[in-house]
Protein backbone atom coordinates (compact mmCIF):
# COMPACT_ATOMS: atom_id res chain seq x y z
CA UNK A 1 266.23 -46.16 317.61
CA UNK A 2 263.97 -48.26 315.74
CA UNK A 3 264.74 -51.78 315.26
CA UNK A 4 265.59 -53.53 311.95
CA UNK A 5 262.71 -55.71 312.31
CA UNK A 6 260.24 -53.27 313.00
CA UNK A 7 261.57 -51.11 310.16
CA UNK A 8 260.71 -53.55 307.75
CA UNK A 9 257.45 -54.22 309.41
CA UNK A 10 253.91 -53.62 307.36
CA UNK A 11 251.93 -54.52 310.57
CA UNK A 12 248.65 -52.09 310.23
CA UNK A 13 249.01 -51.98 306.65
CA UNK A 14 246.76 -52.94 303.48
CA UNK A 15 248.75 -54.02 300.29
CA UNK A 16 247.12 -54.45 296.83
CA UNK A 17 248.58 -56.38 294.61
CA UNK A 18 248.34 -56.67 291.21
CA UNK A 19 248.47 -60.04 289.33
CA UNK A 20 248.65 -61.83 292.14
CA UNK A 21 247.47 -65.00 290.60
CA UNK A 22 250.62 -65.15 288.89
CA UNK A 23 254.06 -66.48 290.17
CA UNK A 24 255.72 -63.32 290.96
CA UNK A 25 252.90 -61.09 292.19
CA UNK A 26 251.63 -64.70 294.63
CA UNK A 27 255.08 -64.65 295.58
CA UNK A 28 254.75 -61.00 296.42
CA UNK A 29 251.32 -61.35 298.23
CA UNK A 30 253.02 -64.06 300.60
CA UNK A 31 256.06 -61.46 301.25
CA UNK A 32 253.88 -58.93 301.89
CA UNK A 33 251.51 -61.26 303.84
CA UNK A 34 254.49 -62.34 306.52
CA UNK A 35 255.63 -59.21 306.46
CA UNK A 36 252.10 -57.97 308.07
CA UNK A 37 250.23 -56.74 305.57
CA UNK A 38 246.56 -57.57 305.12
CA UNK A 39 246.71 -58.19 301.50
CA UNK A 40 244.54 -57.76 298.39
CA UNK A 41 245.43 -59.81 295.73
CA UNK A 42 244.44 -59.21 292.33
CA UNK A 43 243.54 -61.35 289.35
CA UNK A 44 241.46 -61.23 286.30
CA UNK A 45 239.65 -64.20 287.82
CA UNK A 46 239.28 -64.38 291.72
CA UNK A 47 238.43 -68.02 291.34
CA UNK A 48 242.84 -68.77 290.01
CA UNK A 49 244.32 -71.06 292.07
CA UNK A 50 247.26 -69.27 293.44
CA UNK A 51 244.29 -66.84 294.86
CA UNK A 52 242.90 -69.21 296.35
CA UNK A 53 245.66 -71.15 298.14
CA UNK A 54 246.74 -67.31 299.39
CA UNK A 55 243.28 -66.86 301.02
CA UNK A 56 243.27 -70.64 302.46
CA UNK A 57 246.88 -69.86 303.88
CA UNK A 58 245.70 -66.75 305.21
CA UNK A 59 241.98 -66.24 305.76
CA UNK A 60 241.92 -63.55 308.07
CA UNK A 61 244.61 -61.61 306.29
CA UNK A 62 244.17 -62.21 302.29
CA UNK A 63 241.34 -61.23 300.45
CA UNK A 64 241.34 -62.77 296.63
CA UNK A 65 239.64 -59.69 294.16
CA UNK A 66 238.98 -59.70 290.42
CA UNK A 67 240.84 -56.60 288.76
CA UNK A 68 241.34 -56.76 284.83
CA UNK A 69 243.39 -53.59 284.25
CA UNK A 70 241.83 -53.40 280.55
CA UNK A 71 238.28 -53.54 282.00
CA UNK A 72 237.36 -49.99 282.93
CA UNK A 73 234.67 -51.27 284.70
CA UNK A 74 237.02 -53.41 286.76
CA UNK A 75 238.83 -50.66 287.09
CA UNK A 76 235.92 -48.39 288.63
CA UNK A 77 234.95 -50.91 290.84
CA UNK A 78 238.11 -50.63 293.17
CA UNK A 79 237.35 -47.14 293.90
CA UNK A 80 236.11 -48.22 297.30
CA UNK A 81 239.27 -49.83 297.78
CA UNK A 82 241.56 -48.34 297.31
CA UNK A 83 241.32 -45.22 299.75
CA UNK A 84 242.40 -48.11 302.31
CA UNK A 85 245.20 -49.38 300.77
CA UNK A 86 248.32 -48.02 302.22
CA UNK A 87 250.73 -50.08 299.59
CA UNK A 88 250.20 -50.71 296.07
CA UNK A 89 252.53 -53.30 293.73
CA UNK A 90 251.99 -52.86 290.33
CA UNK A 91 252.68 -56.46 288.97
CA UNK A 92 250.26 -57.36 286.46
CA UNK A 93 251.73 -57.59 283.24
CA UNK A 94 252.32 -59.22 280.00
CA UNK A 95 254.85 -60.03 277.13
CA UNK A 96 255.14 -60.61 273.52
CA UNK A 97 258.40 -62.38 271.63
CA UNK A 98 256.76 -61.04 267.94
CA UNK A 99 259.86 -59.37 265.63
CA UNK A 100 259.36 -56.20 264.99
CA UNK A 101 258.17 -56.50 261.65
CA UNK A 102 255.95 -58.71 262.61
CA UNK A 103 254.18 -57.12 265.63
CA UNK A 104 250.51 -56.35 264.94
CA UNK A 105 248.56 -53.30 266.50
CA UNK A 106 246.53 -55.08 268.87
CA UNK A 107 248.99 -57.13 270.56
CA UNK A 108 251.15 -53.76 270.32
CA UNK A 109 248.35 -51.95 271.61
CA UNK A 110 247.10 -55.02 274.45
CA UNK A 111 251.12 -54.57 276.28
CA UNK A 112 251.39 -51.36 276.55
CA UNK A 113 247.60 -50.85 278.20
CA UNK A 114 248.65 -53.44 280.44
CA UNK A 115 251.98 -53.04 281.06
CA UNK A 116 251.80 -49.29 280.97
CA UNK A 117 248.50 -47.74 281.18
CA UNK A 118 247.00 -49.90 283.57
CA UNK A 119 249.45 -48.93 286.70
CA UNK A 120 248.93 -45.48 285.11
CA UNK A 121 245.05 -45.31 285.94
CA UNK A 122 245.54 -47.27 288.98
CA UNK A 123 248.26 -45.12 290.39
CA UNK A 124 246.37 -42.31 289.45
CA UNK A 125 242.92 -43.63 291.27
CA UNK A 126 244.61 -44.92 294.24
CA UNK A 127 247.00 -41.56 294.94
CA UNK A 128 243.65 -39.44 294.08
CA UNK A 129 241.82 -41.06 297.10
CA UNK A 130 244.79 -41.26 299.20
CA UNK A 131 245.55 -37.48 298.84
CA UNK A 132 241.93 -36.70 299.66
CA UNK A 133 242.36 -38.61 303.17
CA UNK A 134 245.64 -36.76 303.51
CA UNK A 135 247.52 -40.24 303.67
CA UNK A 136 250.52 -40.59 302.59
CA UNK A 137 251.95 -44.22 301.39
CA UNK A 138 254.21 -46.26 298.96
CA UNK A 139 253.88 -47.45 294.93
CA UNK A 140 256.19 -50.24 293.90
CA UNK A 141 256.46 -50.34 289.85
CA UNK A 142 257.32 -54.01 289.20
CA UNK A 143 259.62 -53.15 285.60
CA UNK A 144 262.20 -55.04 283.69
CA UNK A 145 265.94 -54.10 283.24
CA UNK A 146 264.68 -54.41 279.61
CA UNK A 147 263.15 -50.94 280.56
CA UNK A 148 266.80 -49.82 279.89
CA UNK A 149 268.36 -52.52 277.69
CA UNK A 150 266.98 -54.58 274.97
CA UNK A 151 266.58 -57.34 272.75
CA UNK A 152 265.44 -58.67 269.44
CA UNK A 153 261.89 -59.35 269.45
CA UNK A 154 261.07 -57.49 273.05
CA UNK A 155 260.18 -54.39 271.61
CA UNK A 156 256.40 -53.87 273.00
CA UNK A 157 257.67 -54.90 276.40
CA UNK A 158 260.91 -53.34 276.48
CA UNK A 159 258.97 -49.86 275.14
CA UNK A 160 256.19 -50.23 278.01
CA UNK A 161 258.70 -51.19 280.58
CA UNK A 162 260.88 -47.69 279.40
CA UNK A 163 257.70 -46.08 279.55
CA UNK A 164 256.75 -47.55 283.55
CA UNK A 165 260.32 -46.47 284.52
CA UNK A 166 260.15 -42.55 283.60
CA UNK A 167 256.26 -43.08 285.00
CA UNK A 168 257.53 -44.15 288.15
CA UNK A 169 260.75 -40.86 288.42
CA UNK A 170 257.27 -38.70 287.18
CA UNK A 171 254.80 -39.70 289.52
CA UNK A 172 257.68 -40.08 292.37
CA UNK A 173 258.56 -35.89 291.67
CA UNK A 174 254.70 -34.75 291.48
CA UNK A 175 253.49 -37.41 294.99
CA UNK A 176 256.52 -36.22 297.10
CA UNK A 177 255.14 -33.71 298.71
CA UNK A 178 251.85 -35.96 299.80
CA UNK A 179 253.74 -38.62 301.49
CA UNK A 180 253.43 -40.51 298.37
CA UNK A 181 256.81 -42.56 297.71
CA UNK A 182 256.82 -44.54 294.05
CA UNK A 183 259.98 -46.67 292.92
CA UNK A 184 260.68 -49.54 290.58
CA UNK A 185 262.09 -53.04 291.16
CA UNK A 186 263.39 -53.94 288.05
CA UNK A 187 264.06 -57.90 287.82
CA UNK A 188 266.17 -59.71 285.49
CA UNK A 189 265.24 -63.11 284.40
CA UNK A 190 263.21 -64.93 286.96
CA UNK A 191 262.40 -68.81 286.76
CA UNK A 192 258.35 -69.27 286.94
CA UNK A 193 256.15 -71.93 285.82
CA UNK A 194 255.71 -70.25 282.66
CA UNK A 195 259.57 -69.86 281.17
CA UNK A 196 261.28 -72.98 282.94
CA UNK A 197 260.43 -75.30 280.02
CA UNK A 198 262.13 -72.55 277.80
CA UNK A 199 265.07 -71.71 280.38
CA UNK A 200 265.52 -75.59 280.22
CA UNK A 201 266.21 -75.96 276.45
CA UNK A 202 269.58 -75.31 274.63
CA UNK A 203 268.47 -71.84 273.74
CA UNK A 204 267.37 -71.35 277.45
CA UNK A 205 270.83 -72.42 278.42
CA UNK A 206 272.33 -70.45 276.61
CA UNK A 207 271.04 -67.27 277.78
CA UNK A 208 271.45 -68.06 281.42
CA UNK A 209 275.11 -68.34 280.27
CA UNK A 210 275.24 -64.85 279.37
CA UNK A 211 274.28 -63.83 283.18
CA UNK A 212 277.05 -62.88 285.18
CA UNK A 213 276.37 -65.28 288.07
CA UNK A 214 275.42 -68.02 285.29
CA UNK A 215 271.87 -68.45 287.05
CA UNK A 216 268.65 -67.60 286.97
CA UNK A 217 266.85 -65.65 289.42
CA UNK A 218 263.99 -67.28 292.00
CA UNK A 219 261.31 -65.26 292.63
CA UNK A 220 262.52 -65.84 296.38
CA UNK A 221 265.36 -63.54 295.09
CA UNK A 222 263.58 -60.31 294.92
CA UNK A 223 261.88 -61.00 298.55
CA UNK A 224 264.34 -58.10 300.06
CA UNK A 225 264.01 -55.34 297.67
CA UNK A 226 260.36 -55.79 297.50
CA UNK A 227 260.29 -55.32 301.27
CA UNK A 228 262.88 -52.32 301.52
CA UNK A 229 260.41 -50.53 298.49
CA UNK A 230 257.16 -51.67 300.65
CA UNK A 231 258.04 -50.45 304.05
CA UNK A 232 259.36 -47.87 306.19
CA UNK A 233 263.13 -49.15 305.54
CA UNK A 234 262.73 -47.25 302.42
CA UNK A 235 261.11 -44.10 303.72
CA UNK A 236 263.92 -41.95 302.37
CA UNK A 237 263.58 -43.54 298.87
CA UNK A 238 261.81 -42.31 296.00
CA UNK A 239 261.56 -42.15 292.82
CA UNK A 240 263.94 -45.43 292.60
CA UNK A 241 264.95 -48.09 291.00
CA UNK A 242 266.42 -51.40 292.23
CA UNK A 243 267.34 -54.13 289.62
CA UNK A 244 267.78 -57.50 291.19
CA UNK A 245 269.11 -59.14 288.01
CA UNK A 246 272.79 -61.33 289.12
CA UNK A 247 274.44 -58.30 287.56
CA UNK A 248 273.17 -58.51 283.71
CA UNK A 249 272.38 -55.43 283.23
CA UNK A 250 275.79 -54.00 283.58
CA UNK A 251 277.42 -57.46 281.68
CA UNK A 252 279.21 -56.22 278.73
CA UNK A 253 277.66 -55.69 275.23
């Protein structure tokens, strides 16, 4: 029988992880990091701080990269790579708050390459040279539980995030049969250096009240499900989705 520890275990494995200079995907990184992992973090600039405080932390087991999902010559240049990593996290993301009405083409355009097309190509690259090594290995789809509920002035995000889901169920049905699992965490709201200011003011407030457990989520919070998704505690699991959201999703309308 194996043990729980070992089952969760990514000793001998290569993560990548996208938009690791960020709060979530650094927090990921680490996770991964004393879970195991030698990890490749990813940032549009290799020089970001969070990067580099990974790869002083851990200099024999973190290697900072830059990766700009919308540069295809970024892009091209992890071909050599990614044959080697045996775990990719699709973090890298961003958001809009624009009304509909008032949402131009490019920033329309700018989310969904990011939030949708770039773990698209890079799934796509990274499975590619995995299946030619006939090596198997695990995708985790960071999404949003605004992939299957919504709100005013979300729609770019909540649209890509929709669109990352049904990727993921796709992608999870085609890879099966290479040893290829893919699945989705899907958090809720999550505290970071970017929202707290907002999460702080009445309006803030007053969102966090409509959260079941009347808190927000720490990135610390989705620690587990990123592990059980990463590593052979999940081997049976595919084509997933865990929300880690203090039970808003399923709070009434």
């Amino acid at each position: 029988m194996t043990s729980v520890n070992a089952m969760f275990s990514l000793a001998g494995q290569c993560a990548l992880v996208t938009g690791a200079s960020g709060s979530l995907g650094s927090r990921f990184a680490e996770v991964l990091l004393e879970a195991g992992a030698q990890v490749v973090g990813s940032g549009r600039q290799a020089e970001a701080s969070r990067l580099q405080a990974l790869a002083q932390k851990w200099p024999q087991q973190f290697v900072p990269i830059r990766l700009d999902v919308l540069d295809p010559a970024s892009m091209r240049a992890m071909d050599t790579v990614l044959a080697d990593v045996d775990v990719l996290i699709n973090n890298a993301g961003v958001a809009t708050s624009t009304r509909a009405l008032d949402t131009e083409d490019a920033s329309w355009a700018r989310v969904q390459a990011t939030n949708l097309d770039g773990p698209r190509r890079l799934s796509q690259a990274w499975a590619a040279a995995r299946i030619n090594e006939n090596k198997g290995g695990a995708i985790v789809n960071v999404c949003s539980i605004l992939g299957s509920r919504t709100m005013p002035g979300t729609a770019p995000y909540a649209v890509a995030k929709a669109g990352l889901l049904h990727l993921t169920r796709s992608l999870a049905l085609e890879w099966a049969r290479h040893g290829i699992r893919v699945n989705a965490l899907s958090p809720g709201y999550i505290e970071t250096s970017i929202n707290s200011d907002y999460f702080s003011s009445d309006a803030g407030k007053a969102v966090v009240k409509r959260v079941p457990n009347r808190r927000l989520g720490q990135a610390s919070d989705l620690d587990g499900a990123l592990l059980l998704l990463a590593s052979d505690a999940g081997r049976h699991m595919n084509g997933a989705e865990i929300v880690v959201d203090g039970g808003h999703a399923v709070s009434s309308l």
